[in-house]
N, C-alpha and C. Protein backbone atom coordinates (compact mmCIF):
# COMPACT_ATOMS: atom_id res chain seq x y z
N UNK A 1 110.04 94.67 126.45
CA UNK A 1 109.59 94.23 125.14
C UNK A 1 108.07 94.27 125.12
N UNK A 2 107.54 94.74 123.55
CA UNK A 2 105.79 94.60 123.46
C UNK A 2 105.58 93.30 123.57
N UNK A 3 104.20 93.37 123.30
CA UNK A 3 103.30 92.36 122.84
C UNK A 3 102.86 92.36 121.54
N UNK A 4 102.68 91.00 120.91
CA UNK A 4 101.87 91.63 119.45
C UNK A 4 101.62 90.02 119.26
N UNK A 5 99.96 90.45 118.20
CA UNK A 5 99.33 89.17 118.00
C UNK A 5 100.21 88.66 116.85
N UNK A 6 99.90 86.79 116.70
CA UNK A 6 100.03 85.70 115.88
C UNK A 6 100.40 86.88 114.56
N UNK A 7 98.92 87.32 114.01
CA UNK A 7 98.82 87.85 113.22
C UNK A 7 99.44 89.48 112.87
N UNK A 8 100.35 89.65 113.61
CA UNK A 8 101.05 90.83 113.40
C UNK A 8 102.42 90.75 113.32
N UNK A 9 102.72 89.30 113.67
CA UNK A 9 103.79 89.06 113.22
C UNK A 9 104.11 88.47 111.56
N UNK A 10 102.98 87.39 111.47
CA UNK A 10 102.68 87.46 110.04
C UNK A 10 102.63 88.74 108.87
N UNK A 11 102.29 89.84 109.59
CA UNK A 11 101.84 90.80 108.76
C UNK A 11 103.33 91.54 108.25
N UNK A 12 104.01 91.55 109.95
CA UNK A 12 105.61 92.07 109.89
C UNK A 12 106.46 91.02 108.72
N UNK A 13 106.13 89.73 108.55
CA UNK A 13 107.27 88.74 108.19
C UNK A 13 106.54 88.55 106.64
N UNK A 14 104.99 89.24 106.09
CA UNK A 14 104.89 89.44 104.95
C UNK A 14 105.38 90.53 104.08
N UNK A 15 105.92 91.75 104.80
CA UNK A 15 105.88 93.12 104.60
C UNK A 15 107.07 92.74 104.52
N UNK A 16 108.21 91.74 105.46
CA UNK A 16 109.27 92.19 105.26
C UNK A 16 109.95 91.01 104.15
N UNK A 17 109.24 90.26 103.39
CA UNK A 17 109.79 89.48 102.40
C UNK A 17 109.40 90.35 101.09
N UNK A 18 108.54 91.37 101.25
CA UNK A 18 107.75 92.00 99.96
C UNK A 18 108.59 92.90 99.62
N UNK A 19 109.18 93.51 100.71
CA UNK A 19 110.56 94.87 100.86
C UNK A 19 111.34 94.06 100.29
N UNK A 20 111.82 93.12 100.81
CA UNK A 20 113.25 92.44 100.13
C UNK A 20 113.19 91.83 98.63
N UNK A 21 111.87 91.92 98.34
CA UNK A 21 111.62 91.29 96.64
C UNK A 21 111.85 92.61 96.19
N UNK A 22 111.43 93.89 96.12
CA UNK A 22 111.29 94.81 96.04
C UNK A 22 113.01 95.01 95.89
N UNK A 23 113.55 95.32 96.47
CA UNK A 23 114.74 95.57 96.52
C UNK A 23 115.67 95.02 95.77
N UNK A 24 115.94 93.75 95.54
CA UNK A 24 115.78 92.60 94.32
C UNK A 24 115.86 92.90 93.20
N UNK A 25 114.19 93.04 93.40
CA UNK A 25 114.04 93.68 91.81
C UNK A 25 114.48 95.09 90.96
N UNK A 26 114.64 96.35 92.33
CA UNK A 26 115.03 97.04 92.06
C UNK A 26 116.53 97.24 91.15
N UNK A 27 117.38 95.77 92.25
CA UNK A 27 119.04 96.46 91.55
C UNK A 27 118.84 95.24 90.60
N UNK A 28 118.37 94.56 89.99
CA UNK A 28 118.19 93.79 88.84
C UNK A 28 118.05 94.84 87.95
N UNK A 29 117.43 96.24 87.87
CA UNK A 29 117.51 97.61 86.85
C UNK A 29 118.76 97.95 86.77
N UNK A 30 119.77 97.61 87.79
CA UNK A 30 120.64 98.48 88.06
C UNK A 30 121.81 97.63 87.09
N UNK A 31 122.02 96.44 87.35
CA UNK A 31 123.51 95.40 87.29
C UNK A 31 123.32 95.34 85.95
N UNK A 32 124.38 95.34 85.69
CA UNK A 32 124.83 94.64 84.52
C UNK A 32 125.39 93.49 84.16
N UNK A 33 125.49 92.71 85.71
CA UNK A 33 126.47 91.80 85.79
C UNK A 33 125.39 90.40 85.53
N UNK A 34 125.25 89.33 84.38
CA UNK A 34 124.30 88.65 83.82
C UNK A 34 124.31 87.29 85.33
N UNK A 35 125.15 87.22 85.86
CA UNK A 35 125.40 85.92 87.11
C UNK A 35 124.43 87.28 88.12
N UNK A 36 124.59 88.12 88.69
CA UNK A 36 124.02 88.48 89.55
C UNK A 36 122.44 88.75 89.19
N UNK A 37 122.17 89.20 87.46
CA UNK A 37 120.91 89.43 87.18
C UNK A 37 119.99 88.14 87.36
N UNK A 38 120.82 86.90 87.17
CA UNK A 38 120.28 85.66 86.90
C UNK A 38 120.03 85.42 88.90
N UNK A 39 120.87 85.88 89.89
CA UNK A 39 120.47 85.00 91.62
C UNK A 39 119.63 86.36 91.53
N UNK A 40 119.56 87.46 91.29
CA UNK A 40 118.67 88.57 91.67
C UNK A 40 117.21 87.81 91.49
N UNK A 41 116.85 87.55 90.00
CA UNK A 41 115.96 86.92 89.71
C UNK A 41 115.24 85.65 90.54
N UNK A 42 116.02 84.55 90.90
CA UNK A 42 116.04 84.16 91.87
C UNK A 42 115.68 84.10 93.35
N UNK A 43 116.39 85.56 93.89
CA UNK A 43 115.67 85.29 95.25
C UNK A 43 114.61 86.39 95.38
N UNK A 44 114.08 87.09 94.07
CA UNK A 44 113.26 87.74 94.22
C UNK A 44 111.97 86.66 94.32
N UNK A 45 112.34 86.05 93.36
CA UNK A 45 111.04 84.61 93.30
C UNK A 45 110.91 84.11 94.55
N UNK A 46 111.98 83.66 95.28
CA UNK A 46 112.49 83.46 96.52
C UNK A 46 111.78 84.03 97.56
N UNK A 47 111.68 85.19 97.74
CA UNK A 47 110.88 86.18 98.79
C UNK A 47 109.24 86.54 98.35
N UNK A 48 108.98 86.64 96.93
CA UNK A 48 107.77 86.12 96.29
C UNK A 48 106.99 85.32 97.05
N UNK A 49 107.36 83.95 97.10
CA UNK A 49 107.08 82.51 97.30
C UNK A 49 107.01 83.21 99.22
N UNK A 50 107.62 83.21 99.81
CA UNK A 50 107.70 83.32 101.11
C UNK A 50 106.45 84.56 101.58
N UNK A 51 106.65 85.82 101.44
CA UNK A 51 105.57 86.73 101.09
C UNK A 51 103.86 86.25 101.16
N UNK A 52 103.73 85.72 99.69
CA UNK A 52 102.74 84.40 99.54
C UNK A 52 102.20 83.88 100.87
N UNK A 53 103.31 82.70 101.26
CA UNK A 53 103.02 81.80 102.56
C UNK A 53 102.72 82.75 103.15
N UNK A 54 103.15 83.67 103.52
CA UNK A 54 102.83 84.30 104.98
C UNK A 54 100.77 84.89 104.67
N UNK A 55 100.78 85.38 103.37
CA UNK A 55 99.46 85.53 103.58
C UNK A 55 98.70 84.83 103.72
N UNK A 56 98.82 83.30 102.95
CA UNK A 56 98.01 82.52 102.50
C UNK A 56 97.72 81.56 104.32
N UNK A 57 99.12 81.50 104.86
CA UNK A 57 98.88 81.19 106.47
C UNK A 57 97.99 82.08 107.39
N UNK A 58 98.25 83.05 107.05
CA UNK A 58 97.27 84.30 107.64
C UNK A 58 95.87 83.83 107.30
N UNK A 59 95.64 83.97 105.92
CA UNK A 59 94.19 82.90 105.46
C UNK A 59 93.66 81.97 105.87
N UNK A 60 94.60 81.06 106.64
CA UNK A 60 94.15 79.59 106.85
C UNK A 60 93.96 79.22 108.50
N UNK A 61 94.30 79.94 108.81
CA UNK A 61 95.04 80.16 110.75
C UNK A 61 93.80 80.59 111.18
N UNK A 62 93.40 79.54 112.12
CA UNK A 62 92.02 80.34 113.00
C UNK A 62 92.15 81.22 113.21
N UNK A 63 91.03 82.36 113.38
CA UNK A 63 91.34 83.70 114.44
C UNK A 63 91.32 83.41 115.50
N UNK A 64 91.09 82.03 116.63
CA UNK A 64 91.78 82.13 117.58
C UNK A 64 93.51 82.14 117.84
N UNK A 65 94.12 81.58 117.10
CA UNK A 65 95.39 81.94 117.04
C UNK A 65 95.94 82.82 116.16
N UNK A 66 95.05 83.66 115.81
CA UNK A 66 95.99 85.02 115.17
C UNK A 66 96.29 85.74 115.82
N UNK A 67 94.71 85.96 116.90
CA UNK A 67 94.90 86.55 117.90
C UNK A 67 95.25 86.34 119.30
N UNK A 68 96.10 85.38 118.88
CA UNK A 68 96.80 85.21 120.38
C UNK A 68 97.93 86.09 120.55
N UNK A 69 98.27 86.57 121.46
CA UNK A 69 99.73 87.18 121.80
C UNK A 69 100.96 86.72 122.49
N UNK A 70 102.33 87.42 121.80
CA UNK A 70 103.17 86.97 121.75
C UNK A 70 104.26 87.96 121.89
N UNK A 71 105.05 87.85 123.04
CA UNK A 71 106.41 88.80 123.40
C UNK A 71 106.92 88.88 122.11
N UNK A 72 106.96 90.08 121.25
CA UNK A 72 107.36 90.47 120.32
C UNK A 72 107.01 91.81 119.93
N UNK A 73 108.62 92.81 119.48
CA UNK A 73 108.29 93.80 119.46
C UNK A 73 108.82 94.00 117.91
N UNK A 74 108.17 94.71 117.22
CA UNK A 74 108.64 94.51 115.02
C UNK A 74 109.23 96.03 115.22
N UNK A 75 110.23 95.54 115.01
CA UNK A 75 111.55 96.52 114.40
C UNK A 75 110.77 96.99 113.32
N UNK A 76 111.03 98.21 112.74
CA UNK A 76 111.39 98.46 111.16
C UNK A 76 111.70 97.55 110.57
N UNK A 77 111.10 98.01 109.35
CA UNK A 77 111.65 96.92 108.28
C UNK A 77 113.21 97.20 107.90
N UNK A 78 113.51 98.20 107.60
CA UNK A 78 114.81 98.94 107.75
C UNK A 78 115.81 98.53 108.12
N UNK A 79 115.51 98.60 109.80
CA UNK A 79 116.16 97.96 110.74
C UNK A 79 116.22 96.35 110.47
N UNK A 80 115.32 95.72 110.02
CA UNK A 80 115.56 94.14 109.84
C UNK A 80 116.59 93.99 108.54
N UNK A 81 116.33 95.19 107.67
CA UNK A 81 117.24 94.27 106.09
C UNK A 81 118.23 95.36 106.58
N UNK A 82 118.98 95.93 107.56
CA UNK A 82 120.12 96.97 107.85
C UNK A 82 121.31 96.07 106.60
N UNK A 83 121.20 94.90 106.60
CA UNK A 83 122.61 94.17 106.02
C UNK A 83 122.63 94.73 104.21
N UNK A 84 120.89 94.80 103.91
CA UNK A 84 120.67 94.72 102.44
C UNK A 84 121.12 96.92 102.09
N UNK A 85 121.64 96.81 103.00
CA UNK A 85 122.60 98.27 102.94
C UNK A 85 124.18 98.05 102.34
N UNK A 86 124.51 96.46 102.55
CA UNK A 86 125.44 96.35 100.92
C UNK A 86 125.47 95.74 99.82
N UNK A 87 123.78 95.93 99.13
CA UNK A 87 123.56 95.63 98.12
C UNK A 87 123.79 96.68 97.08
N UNK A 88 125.13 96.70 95.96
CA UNK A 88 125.03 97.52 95.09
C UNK A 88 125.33 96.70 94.27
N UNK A 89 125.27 97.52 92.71
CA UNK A 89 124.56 97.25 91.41
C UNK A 89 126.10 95.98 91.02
N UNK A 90 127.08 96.19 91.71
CA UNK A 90 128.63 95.38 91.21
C UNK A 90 129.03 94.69 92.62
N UNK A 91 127.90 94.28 92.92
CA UNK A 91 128.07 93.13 94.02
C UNK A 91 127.93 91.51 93.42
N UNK A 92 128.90 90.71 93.72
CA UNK A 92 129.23 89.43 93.79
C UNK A 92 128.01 88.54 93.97
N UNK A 93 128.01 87.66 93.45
CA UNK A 93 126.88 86.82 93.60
C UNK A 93 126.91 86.02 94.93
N UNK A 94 128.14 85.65 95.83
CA UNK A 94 128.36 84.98 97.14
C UNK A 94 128.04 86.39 98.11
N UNK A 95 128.66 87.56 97.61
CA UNK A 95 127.91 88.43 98.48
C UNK A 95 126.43 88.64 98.80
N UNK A 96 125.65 88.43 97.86
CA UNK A 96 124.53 88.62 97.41
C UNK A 96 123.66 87.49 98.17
N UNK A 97 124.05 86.24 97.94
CA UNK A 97 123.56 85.23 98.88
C UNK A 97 123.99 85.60 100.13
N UNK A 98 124.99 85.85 100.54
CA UNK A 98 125.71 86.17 101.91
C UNK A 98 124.33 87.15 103.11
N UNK A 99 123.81 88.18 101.92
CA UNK A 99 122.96 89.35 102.59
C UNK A 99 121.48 88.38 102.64
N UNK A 100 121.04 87.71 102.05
CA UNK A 100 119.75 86.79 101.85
C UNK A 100 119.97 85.77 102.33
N UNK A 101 121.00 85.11 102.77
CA UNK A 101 120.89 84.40 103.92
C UNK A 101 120.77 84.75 105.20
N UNK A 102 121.31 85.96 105.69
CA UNK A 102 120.89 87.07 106.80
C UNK A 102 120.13 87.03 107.38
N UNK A 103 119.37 87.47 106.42
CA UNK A 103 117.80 87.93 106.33
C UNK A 103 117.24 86.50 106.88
N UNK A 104 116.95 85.49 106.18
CA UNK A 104 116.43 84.09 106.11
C UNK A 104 116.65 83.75 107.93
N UNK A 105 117.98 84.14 108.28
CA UNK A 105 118.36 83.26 109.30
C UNK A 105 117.50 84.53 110.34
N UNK A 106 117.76 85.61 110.36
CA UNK A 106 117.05 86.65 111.08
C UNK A 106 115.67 86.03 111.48
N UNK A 107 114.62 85.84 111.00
CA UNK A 107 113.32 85.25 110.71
C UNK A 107 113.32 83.93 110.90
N UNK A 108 114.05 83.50 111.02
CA UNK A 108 114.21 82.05 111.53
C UNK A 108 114.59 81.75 113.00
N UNK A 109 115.69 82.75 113.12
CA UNK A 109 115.94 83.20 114.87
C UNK A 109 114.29 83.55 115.58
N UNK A 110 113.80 84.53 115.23
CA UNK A 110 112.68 85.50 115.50
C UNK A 110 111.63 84.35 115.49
N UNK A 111 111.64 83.37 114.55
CA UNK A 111 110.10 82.08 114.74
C UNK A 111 110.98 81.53 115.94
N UNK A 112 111.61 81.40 116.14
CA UNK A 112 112.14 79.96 117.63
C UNK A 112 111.89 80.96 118.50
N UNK A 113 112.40 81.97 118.54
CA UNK A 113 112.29 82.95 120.11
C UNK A 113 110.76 82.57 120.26
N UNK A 114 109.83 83.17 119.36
CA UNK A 114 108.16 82.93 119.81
C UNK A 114 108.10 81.84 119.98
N UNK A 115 108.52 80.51 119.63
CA UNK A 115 108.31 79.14 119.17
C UNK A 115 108.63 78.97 120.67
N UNK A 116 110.14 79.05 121.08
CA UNK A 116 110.18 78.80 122.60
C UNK A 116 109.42 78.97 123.76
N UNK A 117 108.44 80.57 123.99
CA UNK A 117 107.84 81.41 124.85
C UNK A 117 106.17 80.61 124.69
N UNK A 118 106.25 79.78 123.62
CA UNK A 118 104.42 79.69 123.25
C UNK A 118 104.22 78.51 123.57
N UNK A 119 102.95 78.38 124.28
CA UNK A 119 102.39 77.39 125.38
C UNK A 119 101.10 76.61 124.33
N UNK A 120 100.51 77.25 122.99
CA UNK A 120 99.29 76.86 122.88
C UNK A 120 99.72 76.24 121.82
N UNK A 121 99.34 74.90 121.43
CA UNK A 121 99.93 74.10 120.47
C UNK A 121 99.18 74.46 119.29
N UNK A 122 98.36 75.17 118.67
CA UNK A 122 97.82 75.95 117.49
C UNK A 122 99.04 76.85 117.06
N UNK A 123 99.31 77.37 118.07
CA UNK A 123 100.50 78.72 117.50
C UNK A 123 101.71 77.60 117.53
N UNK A 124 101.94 76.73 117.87
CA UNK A 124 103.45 76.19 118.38
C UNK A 124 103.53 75.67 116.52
N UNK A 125 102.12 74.74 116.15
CA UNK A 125 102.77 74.33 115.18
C UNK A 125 102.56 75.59 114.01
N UNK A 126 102.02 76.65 113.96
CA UNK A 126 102.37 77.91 112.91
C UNK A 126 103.76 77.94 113.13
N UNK A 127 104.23 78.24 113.94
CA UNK A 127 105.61 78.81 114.03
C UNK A 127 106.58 78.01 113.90
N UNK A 128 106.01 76.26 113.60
CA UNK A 128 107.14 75.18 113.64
C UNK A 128 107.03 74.96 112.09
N UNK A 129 105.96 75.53 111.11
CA UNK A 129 105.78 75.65 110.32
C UNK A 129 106.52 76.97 109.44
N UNK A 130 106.47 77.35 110.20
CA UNK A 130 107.04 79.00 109.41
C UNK A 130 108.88 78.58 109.51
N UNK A 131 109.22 78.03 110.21
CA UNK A 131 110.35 77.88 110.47
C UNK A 131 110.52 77.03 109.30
N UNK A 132 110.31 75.49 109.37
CA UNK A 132 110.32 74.78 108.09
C UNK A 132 110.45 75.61 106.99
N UNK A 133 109.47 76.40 106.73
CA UNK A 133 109.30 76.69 105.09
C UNK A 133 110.85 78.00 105.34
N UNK A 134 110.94 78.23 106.45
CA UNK A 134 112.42 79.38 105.86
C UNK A 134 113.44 78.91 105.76
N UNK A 135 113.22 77.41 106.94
CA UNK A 135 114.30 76.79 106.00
C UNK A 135 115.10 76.33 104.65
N UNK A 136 113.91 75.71 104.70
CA UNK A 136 113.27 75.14 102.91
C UNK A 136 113.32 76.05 102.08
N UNK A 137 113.58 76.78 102.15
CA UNK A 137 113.58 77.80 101.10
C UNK A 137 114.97 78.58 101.65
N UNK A 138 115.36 78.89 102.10
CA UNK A 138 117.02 79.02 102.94
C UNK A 138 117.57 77.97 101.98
N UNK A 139 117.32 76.46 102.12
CA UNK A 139 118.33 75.67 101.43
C UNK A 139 118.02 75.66 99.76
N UNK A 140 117.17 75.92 99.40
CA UNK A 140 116.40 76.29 98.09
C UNK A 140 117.93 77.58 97.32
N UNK A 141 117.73 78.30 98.39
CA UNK A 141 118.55 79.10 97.85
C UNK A 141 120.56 79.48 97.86
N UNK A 142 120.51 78.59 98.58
CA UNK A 142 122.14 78.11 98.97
C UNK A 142 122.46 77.01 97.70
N UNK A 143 120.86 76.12 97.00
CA UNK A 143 122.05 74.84 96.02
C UNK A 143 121.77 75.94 94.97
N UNK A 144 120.96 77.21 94.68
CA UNK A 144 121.12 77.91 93.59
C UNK A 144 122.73 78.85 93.62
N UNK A 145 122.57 79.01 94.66
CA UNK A 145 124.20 79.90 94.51
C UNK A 145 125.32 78.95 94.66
N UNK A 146 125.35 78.05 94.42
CA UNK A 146 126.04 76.87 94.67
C UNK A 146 125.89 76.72 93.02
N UNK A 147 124.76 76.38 92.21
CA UNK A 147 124.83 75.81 90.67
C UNK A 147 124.87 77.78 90.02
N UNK A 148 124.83 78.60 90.42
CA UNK A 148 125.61 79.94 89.82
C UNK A 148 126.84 79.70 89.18
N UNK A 149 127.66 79.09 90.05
CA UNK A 149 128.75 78.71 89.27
C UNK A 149 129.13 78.14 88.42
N UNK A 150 127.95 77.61 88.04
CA UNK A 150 127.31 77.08 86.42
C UNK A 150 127.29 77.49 85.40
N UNK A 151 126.35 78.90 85.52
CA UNK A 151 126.45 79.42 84.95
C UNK A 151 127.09 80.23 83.81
């Protein structure tokens, strides 16, 4: 496995919430289906908001801990949303959460692996932080597909 700084993982975990808004937004052109246009909408805001954090942490994070390094090697983005390969235009709204929770938990796995390996308590609490907010926003998006059925 590589190495890669604080800040290149940030860069990987901004790029890869910007792809998944992107994508989002894309089959929101596509559906016709008004429950899926309405969570599309949703977790595009969803990955928006997350996207955001990651820069605005990048902003705020000493450069001594951006540039610290960290056993981590960044897949493709590709390779990370492989699941958002069954997103089509007449997909289910539980499916739909099903693939964006994936994702969420993917990036949430990936902050504890570094979170475990990291010795310098600057990076320990970024990454105890990054975790929080994917949570938080993980459960953000489980009581929306939960009140879908509201709809």
């Amino acid at each position: 496995m590589s190495y890669s700084m604080v800040k290149d993982v940030l860069d990987y975990s901004r790029k890869l919430h910007e792809h998944t808004r992107n994508l989002y937004q894309q089959l929101r052109d596509q559906t016709q289906r008004e429950r899926v246009d309405m969570m599309l909408t949703l977790l595009a805001a969803h990955e928006n908001i997350l996207a955001d954090a990651m820069a605005s942490m990048q902003e705020h994070t000493s450069q001594k801990v951006l540039q610290e390094w960290h056993q981590f090697e960044p897949g493709s983005i590709s390779e990370a949303l492989q699941d958002a390969r069954e997103l089509h235009p007449d997909i289910s709204v539980d499916e739909l959460v099903k693939v964006a929770l994936r994702i969420d938990d993917y990036l949430i796995s990936l902050y504890r692996q570094i979170l475990s390996e990291t010795t310098s308590d600057d990076a320990r609490a970024v990454f105890e932080s990054l975790i929080r907010l994917e949570e938080t926003e993980k459960m953000r998006t489980v009581r929306a597909a939960l009140s879908a059925n509201d709809w």
